[in-house]
C-alpha atoms as a PDB file:
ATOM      1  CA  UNK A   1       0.000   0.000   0.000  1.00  0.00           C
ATOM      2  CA  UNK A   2       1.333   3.272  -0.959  1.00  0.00           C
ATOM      3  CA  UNK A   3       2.005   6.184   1.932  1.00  0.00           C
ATOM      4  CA  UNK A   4      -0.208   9.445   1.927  1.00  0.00           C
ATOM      5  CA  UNK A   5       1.316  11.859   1.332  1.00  0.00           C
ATOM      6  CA  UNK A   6       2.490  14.920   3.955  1.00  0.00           C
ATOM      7  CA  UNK A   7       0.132  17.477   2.860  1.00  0.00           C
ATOM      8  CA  UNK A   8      -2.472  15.127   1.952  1.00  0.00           C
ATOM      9  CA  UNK A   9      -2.206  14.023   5.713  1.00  0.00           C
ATOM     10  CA  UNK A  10      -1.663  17.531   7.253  1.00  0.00           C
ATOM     11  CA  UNK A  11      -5.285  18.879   4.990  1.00  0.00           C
ATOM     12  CA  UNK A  12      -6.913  15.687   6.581  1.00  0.00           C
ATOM     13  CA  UNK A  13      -5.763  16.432   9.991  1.00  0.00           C
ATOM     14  CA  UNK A  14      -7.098  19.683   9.046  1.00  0.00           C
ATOM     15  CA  UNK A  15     -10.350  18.998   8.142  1.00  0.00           C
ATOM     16  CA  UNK A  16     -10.652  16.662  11.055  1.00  0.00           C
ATOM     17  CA  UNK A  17      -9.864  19.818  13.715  1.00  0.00           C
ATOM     18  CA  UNK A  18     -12.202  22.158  12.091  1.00  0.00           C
ATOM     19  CA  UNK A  19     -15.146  19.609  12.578  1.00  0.00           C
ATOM     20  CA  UNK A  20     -13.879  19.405  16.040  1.00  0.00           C
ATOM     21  CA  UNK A  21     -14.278  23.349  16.188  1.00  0.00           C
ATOM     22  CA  UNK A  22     -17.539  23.576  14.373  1.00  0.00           C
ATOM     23  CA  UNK A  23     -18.746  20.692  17.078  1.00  0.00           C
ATOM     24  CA  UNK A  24     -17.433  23.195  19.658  1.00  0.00           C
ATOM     25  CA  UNK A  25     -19.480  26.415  18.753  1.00  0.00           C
ATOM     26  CA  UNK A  26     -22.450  24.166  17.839  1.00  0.00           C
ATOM     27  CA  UNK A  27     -22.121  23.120  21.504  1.00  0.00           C
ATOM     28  CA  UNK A  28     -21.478  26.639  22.848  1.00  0.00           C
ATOM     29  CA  UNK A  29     -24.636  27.447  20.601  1.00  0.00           C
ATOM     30  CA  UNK A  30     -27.030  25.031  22.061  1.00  0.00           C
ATOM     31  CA  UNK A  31     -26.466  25.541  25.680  1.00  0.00           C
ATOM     32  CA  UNK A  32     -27.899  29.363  25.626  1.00  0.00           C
ATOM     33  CA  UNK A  33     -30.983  29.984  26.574  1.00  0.00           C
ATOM     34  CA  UNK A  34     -33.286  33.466  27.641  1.00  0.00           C
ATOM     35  CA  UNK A  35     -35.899  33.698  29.811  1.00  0.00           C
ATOM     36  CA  UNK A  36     -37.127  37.375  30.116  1.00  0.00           C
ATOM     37  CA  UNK A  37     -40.479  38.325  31.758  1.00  0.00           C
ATOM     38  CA  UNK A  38     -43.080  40.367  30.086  1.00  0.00           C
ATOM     39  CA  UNK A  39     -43.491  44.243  31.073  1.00  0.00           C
ATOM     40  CA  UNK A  40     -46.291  42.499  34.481  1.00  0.00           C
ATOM     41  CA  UNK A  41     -43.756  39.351  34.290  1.00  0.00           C
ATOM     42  CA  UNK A  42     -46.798  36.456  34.338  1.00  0.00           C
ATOM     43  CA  UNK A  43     -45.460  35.620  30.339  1.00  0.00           C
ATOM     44  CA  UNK A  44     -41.729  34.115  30.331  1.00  0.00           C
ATOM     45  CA  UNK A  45     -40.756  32.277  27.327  1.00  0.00           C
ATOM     46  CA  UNK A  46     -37.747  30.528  26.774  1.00  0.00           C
ATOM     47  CA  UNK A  47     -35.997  31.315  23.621  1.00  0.00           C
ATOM     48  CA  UNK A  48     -32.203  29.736  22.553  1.00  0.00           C
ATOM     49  CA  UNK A  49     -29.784  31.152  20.493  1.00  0.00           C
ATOM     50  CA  UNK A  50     -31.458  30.646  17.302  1.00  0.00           C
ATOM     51  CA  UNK A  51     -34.473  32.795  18.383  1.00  0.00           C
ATOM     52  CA  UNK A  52     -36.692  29.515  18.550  1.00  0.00           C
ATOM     53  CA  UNK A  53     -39.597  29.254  20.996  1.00  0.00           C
ATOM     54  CA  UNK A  54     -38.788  26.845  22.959  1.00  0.00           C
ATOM     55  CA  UNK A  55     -40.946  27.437  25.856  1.00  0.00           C
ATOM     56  CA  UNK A  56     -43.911  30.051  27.569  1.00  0.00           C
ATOM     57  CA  UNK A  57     -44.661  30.206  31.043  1.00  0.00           C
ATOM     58  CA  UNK A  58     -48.145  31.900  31.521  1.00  0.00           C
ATOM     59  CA  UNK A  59     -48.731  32.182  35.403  1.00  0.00           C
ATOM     60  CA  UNK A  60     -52.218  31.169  36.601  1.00  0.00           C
ATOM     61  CA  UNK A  61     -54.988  33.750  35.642  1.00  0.00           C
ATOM     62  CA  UNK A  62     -52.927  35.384  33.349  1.00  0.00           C
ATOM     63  CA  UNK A  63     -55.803  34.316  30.212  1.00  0.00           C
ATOM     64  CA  UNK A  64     -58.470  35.825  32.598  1.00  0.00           C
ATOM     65  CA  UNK A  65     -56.609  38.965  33.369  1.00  0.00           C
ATOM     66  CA  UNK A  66     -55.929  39.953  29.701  1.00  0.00           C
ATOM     67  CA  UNK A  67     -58.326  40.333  26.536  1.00  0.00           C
ATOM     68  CA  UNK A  68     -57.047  38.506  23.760  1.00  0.00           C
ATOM     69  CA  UNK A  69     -54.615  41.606  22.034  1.00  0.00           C
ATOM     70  CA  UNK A  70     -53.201  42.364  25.417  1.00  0.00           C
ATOM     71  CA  UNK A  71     -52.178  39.203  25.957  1.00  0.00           C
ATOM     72  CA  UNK A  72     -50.272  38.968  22.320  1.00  0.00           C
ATOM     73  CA  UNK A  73     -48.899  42.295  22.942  1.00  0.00           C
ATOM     74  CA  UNK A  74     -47.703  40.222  26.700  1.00  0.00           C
ATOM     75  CA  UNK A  75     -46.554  37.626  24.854  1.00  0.00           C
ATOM     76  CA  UNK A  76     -44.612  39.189  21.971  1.00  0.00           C
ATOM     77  CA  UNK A  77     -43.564  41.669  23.865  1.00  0.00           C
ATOM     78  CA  UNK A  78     -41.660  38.840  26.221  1.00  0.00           C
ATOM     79  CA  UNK A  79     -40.429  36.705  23.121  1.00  0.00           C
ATOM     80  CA  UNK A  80     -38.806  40.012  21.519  1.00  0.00           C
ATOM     81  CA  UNK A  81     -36.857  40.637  25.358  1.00  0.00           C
ATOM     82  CA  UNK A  82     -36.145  36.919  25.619  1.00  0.00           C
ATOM     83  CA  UNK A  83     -34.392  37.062  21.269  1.00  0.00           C
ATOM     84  CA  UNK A  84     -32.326  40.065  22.151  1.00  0.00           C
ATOM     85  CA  UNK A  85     -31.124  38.768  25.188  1.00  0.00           C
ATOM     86  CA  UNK A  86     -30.600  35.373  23.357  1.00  0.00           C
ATOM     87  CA  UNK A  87     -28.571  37.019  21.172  1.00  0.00           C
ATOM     88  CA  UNK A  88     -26.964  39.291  23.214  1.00  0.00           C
ATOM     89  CA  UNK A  89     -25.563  36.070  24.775  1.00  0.00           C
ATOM     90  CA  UNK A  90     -24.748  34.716  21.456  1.00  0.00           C
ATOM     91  CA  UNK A  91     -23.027  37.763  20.808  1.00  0.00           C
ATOM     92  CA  UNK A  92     -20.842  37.526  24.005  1.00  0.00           C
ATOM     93  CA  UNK A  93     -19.960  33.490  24.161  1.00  0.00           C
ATOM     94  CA  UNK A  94     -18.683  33.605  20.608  1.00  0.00           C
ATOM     95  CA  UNK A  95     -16.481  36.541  21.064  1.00  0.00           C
ATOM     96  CA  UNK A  96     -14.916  35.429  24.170  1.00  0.00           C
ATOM     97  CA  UNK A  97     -11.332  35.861  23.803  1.00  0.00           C
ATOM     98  CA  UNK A  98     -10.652  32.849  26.196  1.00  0.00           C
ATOM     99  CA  UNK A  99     -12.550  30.389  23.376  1.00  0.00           C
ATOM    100  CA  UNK A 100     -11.195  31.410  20.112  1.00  0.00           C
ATOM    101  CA  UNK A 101      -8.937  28.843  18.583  1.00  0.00           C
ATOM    102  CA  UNK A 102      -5.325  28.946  17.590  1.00  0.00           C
ATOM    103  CA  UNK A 103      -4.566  29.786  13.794  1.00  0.00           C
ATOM    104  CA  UNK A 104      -5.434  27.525  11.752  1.00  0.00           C
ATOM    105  CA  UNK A 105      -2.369  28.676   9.807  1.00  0.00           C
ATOM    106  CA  UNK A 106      -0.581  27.925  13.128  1.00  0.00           C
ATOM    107  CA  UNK A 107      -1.926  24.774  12.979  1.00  0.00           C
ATOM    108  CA  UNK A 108      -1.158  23.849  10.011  1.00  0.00           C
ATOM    109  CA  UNK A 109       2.391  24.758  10.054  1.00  0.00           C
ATOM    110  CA  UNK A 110       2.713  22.330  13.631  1.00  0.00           C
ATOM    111  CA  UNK A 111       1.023  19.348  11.424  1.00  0.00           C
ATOM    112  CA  UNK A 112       3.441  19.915   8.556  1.00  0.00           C
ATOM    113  CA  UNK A 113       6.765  20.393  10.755  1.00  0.00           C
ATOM    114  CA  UNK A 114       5.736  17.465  12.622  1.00  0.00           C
ATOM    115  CA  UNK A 115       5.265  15.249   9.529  1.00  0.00           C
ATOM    116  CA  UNK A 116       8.412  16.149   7.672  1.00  0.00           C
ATOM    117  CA  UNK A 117      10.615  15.453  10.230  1.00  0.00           C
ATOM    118  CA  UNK A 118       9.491  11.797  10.794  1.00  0.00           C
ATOM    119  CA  UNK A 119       8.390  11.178   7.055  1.00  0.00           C
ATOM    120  CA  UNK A 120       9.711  10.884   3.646  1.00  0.00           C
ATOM    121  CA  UNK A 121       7.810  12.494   0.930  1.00  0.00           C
ATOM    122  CA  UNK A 122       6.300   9.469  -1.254  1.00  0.00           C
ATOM    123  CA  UNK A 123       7.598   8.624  -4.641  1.00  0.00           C
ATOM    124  CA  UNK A 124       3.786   7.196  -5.700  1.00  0.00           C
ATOM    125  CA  UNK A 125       5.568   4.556  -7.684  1.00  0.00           C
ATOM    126  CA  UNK A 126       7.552   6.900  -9.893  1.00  0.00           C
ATOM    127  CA  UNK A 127      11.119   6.289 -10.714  1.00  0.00           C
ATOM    128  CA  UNK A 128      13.655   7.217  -8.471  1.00  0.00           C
ATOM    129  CA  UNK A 129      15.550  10.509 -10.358  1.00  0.00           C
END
């Protein structure tokens, strides 16, 4: 079996840490979440990072103590405080100086420096010159 060759290993190795990083802010990603009241605090969704629904609190009596319009304006008016602060969070966890990742020019250059040292270039079968 022929060898792969040192760039073809150092672009795999790569590939295989920006998946790793992608998993990373993915993960980052799913684990905020907002909860802000509405303006008399019975509504509270929960909204993540995405601005998704993902939950509403309404606190008991709150459909009796609101017409139908008030209680969208409640409602919306929670959901819109609950996506800002989402995203304010968003905002904030993926410009954290203490996660962003090394170069991936640095990291590349470490993969390659590492290989040639250990590894001869492959011929691929040609004729020795």
């Amino acid at each position: 079996m022929r060898d792969i060759h040192p760039d073809v290993r150092a672009a795999l190795g790569l590939a295989r840490e920006l998946r790793h990083r992608i998993a990373d802010v993915r993960e980052r990603a799913d684990e905020i979440v907002a909860r802000r009241p509405s303006p008399s605090g019975l509504v509270i969704p929960e909204v993540d990072a995405t601005g998704r629904l993902r939950d509403l609190y309404l606190a008991p009596g709150t459909c009796a103590r609101f017409d139908s319009r008030e209680l969208a304006a409640e409602i919306m008016a929670a959901i819109g405080e609950s996506t800002e602060d989402a995203r304010r969070q968003y905002t904030i966890a993926m410009n954290d100086p203490h996660n962003l990742p090394r170069p991936l020019s640095e990291v590349m250059r470490e993969r390659r420096a590492g290989n040639a040292s250990d590894q001869q270039v492959p011929n691929f079968g040609k004729a020795e010159q």
